[in-house]
N, C-alpha and C. Protein backbone atom coordinates (compact mmCIF):
# COMPACT_ATOMS: atom_id res chain seq x y z
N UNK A 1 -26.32 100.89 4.44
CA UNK A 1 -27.65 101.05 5.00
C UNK A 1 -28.22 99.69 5.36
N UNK A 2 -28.62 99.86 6.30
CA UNK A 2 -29.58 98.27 7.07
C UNK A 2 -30.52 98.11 6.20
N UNK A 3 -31.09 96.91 5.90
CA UNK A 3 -32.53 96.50 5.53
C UNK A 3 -33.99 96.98 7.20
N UNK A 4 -35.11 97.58 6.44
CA UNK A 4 -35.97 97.10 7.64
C UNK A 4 -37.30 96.10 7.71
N UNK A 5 -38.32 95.92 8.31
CA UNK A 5 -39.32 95.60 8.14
C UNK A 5 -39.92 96.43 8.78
N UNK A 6 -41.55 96.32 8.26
CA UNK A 6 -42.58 97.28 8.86
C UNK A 6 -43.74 96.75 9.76
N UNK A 7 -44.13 96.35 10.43
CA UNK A 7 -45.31 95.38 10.47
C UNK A 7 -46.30 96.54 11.11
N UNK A 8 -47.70 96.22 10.52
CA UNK A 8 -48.47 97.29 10.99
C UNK A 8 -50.04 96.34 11.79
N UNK A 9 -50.57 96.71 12.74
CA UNK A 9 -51.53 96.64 13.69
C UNK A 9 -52.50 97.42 13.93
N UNK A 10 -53.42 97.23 13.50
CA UNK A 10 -55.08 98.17 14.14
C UNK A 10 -55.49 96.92 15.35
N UNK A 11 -56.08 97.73 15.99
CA UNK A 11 -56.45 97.69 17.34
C UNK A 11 -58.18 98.62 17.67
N UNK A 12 -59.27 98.34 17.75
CA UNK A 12 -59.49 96.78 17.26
C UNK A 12 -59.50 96.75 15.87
N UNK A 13 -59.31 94.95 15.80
CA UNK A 13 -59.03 94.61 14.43
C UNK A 13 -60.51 95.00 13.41
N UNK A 14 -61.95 94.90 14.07
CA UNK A 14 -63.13 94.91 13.34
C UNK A 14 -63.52 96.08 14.06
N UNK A 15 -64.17 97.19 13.69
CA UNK A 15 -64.72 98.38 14.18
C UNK A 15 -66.49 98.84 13.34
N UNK A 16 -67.46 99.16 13.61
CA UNK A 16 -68.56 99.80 13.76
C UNK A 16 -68.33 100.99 12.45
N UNK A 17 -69.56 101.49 11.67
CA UNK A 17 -69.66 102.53 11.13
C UNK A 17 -69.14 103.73 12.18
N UNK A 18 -67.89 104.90 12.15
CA UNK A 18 -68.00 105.87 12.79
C UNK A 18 -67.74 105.56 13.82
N UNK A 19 -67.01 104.43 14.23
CA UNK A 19 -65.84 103.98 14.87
C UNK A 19 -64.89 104.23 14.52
N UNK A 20 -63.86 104.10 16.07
CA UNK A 20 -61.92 104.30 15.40
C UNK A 20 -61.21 103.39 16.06
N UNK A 21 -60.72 103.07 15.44
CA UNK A 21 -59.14 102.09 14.99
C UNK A 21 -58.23 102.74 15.58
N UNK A 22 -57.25 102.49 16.16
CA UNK A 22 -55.89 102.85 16.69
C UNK A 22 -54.70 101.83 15.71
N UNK A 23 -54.09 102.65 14.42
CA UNK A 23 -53.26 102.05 13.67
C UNK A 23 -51.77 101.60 14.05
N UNK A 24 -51.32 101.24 14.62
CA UNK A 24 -49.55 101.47 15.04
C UNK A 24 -48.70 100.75 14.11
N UNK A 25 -47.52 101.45 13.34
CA UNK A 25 -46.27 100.80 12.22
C UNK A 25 -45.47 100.16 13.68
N UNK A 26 -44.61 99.34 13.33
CA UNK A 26 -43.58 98.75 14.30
C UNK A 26 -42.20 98.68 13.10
N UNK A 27 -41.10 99.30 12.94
CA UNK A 27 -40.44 99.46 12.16
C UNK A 27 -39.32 99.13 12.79
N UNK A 28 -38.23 97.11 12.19
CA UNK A 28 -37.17 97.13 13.07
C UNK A 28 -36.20 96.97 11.95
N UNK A 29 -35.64 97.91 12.40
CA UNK A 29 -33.79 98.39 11.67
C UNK A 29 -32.97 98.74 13.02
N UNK A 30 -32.11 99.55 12.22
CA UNK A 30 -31.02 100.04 12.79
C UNK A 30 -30.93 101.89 13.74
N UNK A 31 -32.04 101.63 14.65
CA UNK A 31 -32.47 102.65 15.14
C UNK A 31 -33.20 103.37 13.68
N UNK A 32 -34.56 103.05 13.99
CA UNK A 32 -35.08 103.89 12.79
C UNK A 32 -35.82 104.96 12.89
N UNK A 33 -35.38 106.62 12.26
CA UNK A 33 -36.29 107.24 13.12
C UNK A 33 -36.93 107.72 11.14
N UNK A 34 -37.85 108.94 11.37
CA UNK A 34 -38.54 109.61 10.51
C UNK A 34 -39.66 109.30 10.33
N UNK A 35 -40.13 109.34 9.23
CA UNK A 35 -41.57 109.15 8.87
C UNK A 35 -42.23 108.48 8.52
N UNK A 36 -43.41 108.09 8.96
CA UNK A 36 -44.36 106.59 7.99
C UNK A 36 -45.69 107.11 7.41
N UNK A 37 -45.40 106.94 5.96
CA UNK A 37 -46.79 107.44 5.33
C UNK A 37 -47.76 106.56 5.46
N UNK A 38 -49.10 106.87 5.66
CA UNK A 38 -50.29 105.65 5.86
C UNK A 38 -51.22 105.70 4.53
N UNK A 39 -51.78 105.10 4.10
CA UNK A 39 -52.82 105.02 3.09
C UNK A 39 -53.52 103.95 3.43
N UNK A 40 -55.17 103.79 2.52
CA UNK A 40 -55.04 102.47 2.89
C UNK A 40 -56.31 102.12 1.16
N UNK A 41 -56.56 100.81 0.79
CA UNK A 41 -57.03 100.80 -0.12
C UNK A 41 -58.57 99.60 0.26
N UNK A 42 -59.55 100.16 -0.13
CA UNK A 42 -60.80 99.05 0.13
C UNK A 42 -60.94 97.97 -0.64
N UNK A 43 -60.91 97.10 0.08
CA UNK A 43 -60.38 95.56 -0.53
C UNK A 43 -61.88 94.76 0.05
N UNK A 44 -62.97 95.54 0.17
CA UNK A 44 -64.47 94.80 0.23
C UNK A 44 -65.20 95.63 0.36
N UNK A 45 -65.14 97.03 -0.34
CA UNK A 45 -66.41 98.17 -0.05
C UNK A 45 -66.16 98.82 1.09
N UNK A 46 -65.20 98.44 1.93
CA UNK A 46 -65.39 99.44 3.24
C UNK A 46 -64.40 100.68 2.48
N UNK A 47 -64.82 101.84 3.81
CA UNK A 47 -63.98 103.20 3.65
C UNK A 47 -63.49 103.37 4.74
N UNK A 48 -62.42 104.33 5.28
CA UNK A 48 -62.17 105.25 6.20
C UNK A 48 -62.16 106.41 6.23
N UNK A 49 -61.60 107.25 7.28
CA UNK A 49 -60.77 108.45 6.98
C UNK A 49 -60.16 108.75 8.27
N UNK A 50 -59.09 109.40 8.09
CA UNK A 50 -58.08 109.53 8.87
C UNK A 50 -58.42 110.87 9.74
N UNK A 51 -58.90 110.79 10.89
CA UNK A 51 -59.76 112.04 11.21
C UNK A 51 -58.82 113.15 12.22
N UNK A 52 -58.74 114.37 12.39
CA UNK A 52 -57.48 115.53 13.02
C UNK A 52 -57.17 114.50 14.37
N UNK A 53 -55.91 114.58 14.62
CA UNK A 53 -55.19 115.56 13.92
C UNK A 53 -54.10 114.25 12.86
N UNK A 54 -55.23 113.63 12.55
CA UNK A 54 -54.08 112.24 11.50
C UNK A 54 -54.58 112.61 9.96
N UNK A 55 -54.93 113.83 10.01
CA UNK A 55 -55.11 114.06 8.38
C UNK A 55 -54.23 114.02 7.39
N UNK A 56 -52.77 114.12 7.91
CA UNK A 56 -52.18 114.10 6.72
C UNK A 56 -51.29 112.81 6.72
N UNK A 57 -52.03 111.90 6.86
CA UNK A 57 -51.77 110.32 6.68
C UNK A 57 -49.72 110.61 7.21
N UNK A 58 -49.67 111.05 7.73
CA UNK A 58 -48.07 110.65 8.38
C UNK A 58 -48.27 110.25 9.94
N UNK A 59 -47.03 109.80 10.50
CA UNK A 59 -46.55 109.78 11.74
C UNK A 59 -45.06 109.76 12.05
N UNK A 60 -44.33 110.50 13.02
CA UNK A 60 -43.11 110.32 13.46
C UNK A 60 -42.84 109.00 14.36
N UNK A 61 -41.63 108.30 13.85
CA UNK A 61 -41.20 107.58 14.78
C UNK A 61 -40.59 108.15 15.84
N UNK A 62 -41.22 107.08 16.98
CA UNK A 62 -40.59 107.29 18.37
C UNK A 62 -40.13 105.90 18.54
N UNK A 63 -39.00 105.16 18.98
CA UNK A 63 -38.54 104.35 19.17
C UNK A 63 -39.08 103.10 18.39
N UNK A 64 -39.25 103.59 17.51
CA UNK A 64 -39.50 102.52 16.19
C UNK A 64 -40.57 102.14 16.27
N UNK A 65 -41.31 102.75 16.49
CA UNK A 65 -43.06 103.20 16.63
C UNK A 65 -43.93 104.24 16.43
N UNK A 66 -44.74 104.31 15.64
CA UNK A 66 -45.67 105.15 15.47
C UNK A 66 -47.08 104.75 15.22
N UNK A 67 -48.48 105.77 15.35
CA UNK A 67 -49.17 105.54 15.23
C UNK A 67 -50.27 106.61 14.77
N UNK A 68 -51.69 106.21 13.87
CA UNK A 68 -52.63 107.55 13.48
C UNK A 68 -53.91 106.41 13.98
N UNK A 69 -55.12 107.14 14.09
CA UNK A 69 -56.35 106.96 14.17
C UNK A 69 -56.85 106.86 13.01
N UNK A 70 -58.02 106.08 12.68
CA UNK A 70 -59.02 106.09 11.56
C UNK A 70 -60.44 105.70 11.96
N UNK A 71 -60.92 106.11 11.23
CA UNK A 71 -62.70 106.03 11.50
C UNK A 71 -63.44 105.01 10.91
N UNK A 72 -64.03 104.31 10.56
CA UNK A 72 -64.65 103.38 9.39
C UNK A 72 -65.77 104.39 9.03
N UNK A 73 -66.04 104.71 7.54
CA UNK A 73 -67.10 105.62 7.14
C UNK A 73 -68.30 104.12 6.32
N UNK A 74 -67.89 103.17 5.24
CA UNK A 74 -68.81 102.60 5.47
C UNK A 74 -67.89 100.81 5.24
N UNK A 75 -69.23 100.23 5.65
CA UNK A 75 -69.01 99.00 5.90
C UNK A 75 -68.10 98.14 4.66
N UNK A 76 -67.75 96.84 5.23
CA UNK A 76 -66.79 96.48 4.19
C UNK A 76 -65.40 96.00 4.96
N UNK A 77 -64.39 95.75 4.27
CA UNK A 77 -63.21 96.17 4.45
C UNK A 77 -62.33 96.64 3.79
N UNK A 78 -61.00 97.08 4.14
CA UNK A 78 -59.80 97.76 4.45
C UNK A 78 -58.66 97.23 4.43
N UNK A 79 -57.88 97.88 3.39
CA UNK A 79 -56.06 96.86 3.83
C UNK A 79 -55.43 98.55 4.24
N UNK A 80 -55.02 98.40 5.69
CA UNK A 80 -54.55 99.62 5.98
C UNK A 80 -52.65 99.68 5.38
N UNK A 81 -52.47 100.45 4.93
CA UNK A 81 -51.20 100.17 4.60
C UNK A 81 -50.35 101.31 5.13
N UNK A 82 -48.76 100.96 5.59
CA UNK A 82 -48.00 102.23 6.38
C UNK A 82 -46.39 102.08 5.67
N UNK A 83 -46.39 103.33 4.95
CA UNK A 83 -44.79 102.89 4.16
C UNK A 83 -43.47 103.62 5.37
N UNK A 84 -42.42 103.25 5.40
CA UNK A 84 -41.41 103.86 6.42
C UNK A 84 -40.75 104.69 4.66
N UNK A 85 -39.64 105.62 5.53
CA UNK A 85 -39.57 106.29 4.27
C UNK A 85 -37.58 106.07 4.46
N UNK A 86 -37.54 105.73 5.51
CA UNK A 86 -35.96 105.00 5.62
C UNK A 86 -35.32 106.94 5.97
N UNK A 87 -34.27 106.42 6.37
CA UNK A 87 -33.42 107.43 6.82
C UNK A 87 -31.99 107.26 6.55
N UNK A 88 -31.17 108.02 7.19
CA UNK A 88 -29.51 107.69 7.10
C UNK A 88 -28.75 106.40 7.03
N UNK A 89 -29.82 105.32 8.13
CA UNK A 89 -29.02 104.49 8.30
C UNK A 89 -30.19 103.33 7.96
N UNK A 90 -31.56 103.69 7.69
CA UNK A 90 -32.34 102.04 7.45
C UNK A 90 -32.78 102.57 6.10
N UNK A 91 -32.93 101.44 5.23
CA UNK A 91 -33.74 101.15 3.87
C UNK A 91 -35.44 101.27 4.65
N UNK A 92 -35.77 101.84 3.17
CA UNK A 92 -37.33 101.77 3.29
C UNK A 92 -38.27 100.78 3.34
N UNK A 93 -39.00 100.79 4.24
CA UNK A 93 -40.23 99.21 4.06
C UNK A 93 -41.31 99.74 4.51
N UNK A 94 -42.57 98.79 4.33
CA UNK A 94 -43.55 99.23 4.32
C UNK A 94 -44.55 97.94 4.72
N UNK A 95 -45.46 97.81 5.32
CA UNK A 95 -46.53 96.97 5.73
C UNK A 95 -47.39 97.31 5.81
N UNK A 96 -48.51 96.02 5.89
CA UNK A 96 -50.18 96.04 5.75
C UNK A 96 -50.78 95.23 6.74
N UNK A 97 -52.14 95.91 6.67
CA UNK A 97 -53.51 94.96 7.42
C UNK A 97 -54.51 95.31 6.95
N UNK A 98 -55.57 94.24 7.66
CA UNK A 98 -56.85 94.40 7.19
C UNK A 98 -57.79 95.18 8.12
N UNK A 99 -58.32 95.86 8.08
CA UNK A 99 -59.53 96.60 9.05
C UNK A 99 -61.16 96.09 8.68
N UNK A 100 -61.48 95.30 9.34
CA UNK A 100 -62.92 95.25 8.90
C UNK A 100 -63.84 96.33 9.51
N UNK A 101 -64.87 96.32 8.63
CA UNK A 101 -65.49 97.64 9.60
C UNK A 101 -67.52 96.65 8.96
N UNK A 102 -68.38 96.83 10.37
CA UNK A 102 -69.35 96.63 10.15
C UNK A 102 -70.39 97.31 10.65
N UNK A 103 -71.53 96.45 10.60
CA UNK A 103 -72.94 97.72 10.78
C UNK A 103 -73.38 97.74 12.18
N UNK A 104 -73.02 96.81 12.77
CA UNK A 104 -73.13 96.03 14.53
C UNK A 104 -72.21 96.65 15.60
N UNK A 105 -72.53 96.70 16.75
CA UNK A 105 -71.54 96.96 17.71
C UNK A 105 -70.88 95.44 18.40
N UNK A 106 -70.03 94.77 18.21
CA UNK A 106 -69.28 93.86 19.07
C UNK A 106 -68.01 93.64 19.35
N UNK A 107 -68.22 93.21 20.69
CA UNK A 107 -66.88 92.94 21.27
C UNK A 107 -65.97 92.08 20.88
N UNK A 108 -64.87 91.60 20.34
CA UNK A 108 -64.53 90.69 19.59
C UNK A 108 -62.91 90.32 19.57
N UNK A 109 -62.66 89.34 19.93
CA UNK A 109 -60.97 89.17 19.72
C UNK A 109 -61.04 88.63 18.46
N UNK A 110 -59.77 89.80 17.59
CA UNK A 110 -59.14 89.12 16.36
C UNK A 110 -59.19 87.84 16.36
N UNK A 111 -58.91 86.38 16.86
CA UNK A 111 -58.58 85.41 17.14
C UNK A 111 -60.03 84.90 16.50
N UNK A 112 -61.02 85.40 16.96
CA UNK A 112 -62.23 84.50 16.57
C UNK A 112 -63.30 85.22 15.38
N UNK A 113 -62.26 86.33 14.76
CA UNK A 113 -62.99 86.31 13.53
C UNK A 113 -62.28 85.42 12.48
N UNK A 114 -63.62 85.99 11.27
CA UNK A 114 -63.29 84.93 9.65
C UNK A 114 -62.60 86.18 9.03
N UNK A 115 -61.69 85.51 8.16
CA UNK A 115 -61.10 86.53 7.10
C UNK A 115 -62.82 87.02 6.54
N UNK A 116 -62.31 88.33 6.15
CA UNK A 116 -63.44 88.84 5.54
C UNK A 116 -63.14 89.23 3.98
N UNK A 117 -62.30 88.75 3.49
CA UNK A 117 -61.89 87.88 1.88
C UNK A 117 -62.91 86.56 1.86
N UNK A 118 -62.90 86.06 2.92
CA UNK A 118 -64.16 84.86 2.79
C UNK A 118 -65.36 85.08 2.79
N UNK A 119 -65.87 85.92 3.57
CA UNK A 119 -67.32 86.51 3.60
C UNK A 119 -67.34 87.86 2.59
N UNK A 120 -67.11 88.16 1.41
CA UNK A 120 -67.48 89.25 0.82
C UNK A 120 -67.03 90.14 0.94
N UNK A 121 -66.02 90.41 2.56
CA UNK A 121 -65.21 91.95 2.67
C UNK A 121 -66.07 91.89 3.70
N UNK A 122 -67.23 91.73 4.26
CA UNK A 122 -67.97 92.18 5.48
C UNK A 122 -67.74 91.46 6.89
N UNK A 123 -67.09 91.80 7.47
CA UNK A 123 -66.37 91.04 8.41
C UNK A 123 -67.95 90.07 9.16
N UNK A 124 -67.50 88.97 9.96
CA UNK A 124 -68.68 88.12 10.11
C UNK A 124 -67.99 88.40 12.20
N UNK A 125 -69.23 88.45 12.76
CA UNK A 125 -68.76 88.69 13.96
C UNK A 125 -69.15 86.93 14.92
N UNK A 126 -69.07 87.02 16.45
CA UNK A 126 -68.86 86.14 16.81
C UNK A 126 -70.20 85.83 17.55
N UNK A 127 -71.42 86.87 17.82
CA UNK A 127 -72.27 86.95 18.14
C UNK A 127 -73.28 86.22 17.19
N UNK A 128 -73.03 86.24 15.83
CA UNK A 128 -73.91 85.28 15.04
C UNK A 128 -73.39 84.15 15.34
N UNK A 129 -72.56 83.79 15.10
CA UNK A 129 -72.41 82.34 15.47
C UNK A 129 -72.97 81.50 17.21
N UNK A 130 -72.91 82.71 18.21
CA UNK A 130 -73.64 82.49 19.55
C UNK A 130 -75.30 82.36 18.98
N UNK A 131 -75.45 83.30 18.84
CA UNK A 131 -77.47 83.24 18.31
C UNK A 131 -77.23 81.94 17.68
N UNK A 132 -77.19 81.50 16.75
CA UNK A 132 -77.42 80.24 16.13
C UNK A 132 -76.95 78.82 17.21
N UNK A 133 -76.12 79.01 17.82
CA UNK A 133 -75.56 77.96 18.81
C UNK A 133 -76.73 77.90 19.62
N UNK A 134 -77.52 79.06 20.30
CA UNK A 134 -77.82 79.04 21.08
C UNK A 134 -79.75 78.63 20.54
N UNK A 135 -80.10 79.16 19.76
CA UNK A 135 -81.11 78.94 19.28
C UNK A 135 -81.17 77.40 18.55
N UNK A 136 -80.42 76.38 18.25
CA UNK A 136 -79.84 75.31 17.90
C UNK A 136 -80.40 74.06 19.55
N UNK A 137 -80.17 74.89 20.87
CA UNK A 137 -79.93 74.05 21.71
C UNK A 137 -81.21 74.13 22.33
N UNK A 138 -81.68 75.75 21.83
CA UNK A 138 -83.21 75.36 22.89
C UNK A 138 -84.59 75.17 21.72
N UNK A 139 -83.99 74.56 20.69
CA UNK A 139 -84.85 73.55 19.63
C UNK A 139 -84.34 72.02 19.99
N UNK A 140 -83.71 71.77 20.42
CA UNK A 140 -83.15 70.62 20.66
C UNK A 140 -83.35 69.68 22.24
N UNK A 141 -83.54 71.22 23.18
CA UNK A 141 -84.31 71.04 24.11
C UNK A 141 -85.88 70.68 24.38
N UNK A 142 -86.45 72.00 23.76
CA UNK A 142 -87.63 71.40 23.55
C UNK A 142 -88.30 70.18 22.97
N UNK A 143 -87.68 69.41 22.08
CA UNK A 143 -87.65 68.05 21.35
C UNK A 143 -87.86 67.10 22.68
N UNK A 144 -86.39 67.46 23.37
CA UNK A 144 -86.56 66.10 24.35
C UNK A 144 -87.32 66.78 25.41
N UNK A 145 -87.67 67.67 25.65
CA UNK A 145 -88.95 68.02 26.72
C UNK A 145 -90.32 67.02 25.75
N UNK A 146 -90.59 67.43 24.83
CA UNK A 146 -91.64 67.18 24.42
C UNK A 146 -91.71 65.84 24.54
N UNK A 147 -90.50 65.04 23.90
CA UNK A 147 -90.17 63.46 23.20
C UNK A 147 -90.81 63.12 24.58
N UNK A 148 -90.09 63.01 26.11
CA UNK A 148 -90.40 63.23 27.24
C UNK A 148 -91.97 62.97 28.12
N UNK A 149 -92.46 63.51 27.88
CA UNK A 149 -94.12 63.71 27.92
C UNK A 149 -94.57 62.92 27.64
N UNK A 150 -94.28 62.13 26.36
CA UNK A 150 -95.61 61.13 25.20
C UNK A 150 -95.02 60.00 26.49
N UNK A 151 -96.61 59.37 26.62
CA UNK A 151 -96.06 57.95 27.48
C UNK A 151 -95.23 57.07 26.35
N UNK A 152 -94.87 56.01 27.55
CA UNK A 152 -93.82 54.91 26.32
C UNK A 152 -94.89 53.90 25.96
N UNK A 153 -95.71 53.95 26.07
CA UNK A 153 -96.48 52.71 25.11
C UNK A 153 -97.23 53.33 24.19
N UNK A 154 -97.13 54.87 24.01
CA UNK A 154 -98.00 55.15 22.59
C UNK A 154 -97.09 55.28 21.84
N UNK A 155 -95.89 54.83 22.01
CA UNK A 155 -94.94 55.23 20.50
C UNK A 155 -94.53 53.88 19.95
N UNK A 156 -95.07 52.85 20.79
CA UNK A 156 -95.32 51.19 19.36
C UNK A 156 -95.59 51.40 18.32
């Protein structure tokens, strides 16, 4: 029997209360077909649930791929986890991720979030960090508008 690996992917990586996730296993062996059980465990207060027709936390492989939906029920995060259950010719494996799920709607590439092991489990989005950038520059503006104004011989 082959060894395999599992690697698993949500898409998007951070999702909204009552939002869904698109989960996909990627399982590479030796042509691997059958089943991948999903679970997943809250690793910062968040929840899910696996909503029809992915209720019964499985999926069939199709060319060493499969995939279920999930919802975020509340905020927090998520280690989604997907076990392969091995067949004739591959050993069993199994992989994980994280799902953050929050209270906000944003658009967001994986790439420019924070682990949310660093922030408490509550994923931190990229829009706070814009508000503060941006509120940062037009305090900084107004300074030199103002600085600006005062003639130069009253500031001897």
């Amino acid at each position: 029997m082959s060894p395999t690996t599992t690697q698993v992917a949500c898409s998007p990586k951070n999702i909204t209360v009552s939002a869904q996730s698109k989960c996909t296993a990627l399982v590479a062996g030796k042509s691997p077909t059958g089943l991948v059980q999903w679970a997943y465990t809250s690793t910062g207060g968040g929840s899910i649930t696996f909503p029809a027709p992915y209720t019964a936390k499985t999926c069939e492989l199709a060319n060493g791929a499969c995939f279920v939906m999930v919802t975020g029920n509340s905020t927090g995060s998520v280690t989604i986890k997907a076990q392969y259950s091995g067949d004739y010719n591959n050993l069993p494996s199994g992989g994980s991720t994280l799902l953050g799920i929050g209270l906000t709607s944003s658009t967001t590439s994986s790439a420019a979030q924070t682990s949310s092991s660093a922030t408490g489990g509550i994923p931190e989005f990229p829009s706070q960090l814009a508000v503060a950038t941006v509120l940062v520059a037009i305090i900084a503006l107004a300074y030199l508008f103002a600085r600006s104004r005062v003639p130069r011989n009253s500031l001897s």
